[in-house]
Protein backbone atom coordinates (compact mmCIF):
# COMPACT_ATOMS: atom_id res chain seq x y z
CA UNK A 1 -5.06 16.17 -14.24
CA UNK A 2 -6.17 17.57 -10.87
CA UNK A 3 -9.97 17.53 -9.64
CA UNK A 4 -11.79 19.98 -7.49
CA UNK A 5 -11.63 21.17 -3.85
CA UNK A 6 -14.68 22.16 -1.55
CA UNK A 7 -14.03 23.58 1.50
CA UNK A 8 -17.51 23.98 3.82
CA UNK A 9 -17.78 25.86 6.70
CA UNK A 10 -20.67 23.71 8.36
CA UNK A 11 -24.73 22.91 8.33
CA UNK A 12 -23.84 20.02 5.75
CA UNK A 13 -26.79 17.70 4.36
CA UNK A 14 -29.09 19.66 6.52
CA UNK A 15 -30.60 21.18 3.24
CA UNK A 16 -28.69 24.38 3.33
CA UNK A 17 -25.88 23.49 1.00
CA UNK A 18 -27.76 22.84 -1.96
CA UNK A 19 -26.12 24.98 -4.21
CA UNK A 20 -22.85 23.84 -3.02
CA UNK A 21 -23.37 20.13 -2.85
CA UNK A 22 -25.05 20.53 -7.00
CA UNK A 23 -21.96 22.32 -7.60
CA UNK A 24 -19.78 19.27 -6.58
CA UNK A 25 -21.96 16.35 -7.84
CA UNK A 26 -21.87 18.10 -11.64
CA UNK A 27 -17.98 18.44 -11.14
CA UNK A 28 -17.75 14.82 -10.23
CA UNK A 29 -19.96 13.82 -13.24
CA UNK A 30 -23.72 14.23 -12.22
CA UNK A 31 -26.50 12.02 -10.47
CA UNK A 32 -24.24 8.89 -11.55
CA UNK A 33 -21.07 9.63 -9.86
CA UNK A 34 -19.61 8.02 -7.59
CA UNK A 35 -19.82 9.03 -4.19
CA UNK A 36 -18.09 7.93 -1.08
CA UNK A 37 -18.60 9.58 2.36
CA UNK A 38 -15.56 9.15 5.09
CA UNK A 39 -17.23 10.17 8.61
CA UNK A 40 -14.17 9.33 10.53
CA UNK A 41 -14.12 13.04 12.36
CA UNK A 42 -17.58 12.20 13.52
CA UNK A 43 -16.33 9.15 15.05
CA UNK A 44 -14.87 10.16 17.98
CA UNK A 45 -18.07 10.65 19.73
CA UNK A 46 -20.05 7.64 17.65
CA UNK A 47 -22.02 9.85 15.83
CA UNK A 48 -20.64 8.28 12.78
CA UNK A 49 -22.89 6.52 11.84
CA UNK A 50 -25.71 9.34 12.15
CA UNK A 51 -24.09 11.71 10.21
CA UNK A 52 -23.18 8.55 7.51
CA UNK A 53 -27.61 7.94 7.04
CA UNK A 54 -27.74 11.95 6.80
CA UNK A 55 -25.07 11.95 3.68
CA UNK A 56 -27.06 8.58 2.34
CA UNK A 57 -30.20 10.61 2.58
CA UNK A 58 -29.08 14.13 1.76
CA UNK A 59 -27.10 13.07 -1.55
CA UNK A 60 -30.37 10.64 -2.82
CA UNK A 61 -32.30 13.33 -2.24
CA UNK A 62 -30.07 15.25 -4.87
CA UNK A 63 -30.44 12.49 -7.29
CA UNK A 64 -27.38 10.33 -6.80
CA UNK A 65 -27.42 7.09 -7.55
CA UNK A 66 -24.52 5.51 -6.50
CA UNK A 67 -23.36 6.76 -2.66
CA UNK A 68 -21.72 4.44 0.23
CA UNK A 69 -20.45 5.49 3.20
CA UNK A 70 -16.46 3.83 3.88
CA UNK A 71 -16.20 3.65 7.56
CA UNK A 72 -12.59 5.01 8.39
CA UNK A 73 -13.34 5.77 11.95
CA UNK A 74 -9.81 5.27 13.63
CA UNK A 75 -5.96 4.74 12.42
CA UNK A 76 -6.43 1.06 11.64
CA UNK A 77 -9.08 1.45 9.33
CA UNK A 78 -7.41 4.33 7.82
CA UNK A 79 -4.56 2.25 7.03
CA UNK A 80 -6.98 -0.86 5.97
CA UNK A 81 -6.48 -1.92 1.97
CA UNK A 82 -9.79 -3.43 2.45
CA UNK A 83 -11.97 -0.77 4.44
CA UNK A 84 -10.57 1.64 1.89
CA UNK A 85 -11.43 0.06 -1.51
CA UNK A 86 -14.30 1.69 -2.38
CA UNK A 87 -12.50 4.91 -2.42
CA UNK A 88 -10.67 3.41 -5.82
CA UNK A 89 -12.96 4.55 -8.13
CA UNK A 90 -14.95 7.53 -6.19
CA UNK A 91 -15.68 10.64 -8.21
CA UNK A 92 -16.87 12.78 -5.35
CA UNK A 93 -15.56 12.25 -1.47
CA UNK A 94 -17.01 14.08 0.73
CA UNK A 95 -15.78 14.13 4.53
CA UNK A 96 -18.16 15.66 7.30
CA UNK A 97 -17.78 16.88 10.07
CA UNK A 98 -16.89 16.06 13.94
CA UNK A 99 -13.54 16.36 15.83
CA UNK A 100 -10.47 18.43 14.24
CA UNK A 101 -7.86 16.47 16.41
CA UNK A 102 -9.47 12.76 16.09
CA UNK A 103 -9.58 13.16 12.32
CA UNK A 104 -6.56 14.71 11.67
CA UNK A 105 -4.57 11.99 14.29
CA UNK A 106 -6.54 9.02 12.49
CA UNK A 107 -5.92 10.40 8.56
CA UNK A 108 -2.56 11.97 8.61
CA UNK A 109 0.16 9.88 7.19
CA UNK A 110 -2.41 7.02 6.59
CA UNK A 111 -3.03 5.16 3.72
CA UNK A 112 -6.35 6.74 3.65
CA UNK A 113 -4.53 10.32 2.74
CA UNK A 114 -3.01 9.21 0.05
CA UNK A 115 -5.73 7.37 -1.68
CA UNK A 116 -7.35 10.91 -0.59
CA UNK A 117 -4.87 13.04 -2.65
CA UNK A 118 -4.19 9.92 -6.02
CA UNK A 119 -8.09 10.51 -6.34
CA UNK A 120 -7.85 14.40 -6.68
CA UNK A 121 -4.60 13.98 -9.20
CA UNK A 122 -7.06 11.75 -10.90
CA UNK A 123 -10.08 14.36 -11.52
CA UNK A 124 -12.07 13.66 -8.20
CA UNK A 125 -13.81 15.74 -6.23
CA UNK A 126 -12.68 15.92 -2.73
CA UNK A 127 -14.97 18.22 -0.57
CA UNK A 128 -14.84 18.70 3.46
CA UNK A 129 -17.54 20.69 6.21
CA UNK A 130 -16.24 21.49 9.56
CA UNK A 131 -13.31 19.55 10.59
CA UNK A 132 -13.31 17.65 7.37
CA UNK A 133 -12.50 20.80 5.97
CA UNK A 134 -9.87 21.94 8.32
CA UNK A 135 -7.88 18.57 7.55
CA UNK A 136 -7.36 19.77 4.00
CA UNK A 137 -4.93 23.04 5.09
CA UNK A 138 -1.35 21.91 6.85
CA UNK A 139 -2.52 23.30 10.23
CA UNK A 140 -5.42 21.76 11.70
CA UNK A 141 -6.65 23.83 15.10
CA UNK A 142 -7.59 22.08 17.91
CA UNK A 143 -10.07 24.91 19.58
CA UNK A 144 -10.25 22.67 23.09
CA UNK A 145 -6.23 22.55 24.03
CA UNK A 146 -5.22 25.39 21.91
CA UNK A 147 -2.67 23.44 19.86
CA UNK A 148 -2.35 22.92 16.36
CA UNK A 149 -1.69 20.00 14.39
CA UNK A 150 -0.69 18.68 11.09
CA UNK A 151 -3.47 18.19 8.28
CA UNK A 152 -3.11 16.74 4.61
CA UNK A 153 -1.00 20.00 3.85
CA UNK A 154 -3.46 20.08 0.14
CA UNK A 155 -3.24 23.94 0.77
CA UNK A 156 0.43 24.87 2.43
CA UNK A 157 0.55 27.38 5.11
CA UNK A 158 -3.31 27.81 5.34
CA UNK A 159 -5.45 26.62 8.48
CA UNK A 160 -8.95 26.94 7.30
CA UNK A 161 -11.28 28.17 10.13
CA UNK A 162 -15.15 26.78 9.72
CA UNK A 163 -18.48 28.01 11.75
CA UNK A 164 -16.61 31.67 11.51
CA UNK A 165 -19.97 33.32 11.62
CA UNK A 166 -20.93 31.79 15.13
CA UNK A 167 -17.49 31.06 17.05
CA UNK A 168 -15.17 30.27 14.56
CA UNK A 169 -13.82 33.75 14.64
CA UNK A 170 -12.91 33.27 18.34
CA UNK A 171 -10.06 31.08 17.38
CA UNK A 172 -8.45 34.02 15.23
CA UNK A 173 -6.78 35.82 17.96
CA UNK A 174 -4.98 32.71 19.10
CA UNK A 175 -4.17 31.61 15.67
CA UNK A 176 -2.81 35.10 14.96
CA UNK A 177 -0.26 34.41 17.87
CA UNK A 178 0.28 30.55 17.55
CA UNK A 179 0.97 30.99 12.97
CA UNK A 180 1.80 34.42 12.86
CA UNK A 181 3.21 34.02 9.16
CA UNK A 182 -0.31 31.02 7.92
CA UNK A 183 -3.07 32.85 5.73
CA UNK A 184 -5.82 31.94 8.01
CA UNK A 185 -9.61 31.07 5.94
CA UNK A 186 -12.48 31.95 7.70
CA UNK A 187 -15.56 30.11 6.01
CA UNK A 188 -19.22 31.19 7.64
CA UNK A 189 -21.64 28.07 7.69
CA UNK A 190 -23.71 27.78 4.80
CA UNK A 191 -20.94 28.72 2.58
CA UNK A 192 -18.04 27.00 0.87
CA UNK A 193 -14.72 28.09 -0.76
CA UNK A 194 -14.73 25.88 -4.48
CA UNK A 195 -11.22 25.65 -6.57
CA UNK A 196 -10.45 23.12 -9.44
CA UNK A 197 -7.10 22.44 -10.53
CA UNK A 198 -3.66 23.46 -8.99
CA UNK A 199 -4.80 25.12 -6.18
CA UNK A 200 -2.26 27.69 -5.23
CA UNK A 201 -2.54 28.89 -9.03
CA UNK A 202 -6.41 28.57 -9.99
CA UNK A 203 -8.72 31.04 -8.52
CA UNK A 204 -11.18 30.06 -6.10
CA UNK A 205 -14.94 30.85 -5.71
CA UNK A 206 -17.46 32.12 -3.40
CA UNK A 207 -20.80 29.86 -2.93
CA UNK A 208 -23.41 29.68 -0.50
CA UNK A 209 -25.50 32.46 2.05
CA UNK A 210 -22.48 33.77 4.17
CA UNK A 211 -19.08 34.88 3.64
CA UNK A 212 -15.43 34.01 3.55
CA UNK A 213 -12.97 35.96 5.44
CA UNK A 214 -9.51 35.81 4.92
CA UNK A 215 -6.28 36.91 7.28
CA UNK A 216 -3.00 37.83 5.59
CA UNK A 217 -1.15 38.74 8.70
CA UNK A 218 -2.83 41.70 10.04
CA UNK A 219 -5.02 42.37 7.09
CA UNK A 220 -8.30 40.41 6.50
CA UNK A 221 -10.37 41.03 3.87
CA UNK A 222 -14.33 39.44 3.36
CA UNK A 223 -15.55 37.70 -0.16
CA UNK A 224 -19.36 37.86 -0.77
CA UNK A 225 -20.70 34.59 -2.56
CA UNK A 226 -19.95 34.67 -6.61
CA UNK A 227 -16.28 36.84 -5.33
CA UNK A 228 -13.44 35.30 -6.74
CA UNK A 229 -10.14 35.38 -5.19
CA UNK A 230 -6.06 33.82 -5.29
CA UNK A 231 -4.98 31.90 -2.01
């Protein structure tokens, strides 16, 4: 059994990712599931705990009735049997968003990840805005240096570009260079990419008030909300 994955491409619990956020509660089981919200990319400037009252706020005001906020913020917590047992039984994780680089160095290889990834082979829900999406592809961009780094690797050769409608697509040139031969996933804010099951089989889906672009090499082509397409 494998759960569903939501990639967002920013302006989480702000009030403009309703239909996205519905979407993932009724795949996770409703108002009663169990949500968990891992701010660690937020973290690296201490806005963690901000953006943890706006998740606490944003998913009540959805109707959920169970959500806590697990306060990974650096390696050692990530690696922390203690910090991470509420994740045990979550139905819906949801990570926000923040710093590419400070998430992916604190998550990657942790304990944390593969908690992460036994809770999606279980039937979770595991959804990510910003950087919290990025982590999910194997390359994770770090727009500041120019480098790339490892991410959870949940979609192979993919490095999922968020905010595309107001910079995001100013990383694509370098990324073009830098992973010539990576299917690069431009997601517009507002909007989310949605697939359940084995993800380089199942189709994915289109939600939200922007776009998603996608680059093949040279070739890109843009997917309209309801569009449907194969990674």
């Amino acid at each position: 059994m494998t759960g569903t994955l939501v990639l967002a491409g920013g302006e989480e619990f702000g009030g403009r990712m309703r239909e996205v956020d519905e979407r993932a509660m009724r795949a996770a089981g409703g108002a009663r599931a169990v949500i968990r919200v891992v701010p660690t990319a937020a973290a690296a400037d201490a806005g963690h705990e901000r953006a943890g009252r706006a998740a606490l706020e944003w998913f009540a005001s959805l109707g959920a009735t169970d959500v806590a906020i697990v306060p990974v913020l650096d390696r050692a917590s990530a690696d922390d049997p203690a910090v991470l047992a509420p994740l045990a039984d979550a139905d819906l994780v949801y990570l926000p968003g923040g710093s590419p680089a400070y998430l992916a160095q604190a998550l990657v290889g942790s304990r944390c990840a593969a908690v992460l990834r036994a809770r999606y082979e279980a039937g979770a829900v595991l959804a990510g805005s910003s950087a919290g999406a990025m982590l999910f592809g194997e390359y994770v961009y770090h727009p500041e240096t120019g480098r790339t780094l490892r991410g959870l690797c949940m979609l192979p050769n993919v490095c999922i570009v968020p905010h595309y409608d107001r910079y995001g697509q100013r990383w694509i040139a370098r990324l073009r260079q830098t992973l010539p031969d990576a299917l690069l996933l431009g997601i517009d804010e507002r909007t989310a990419a949605l697939a359940t099951g084995d993800l380089s089989r199942r189709p994915w889906s289109v939600a939200g008030q922007g776009c998603l672009t996608v680059y093949r090499g040279s070739i890109a082509a843009r997917y309209v909300p309801g569009a449907e397409l194969r990674l």
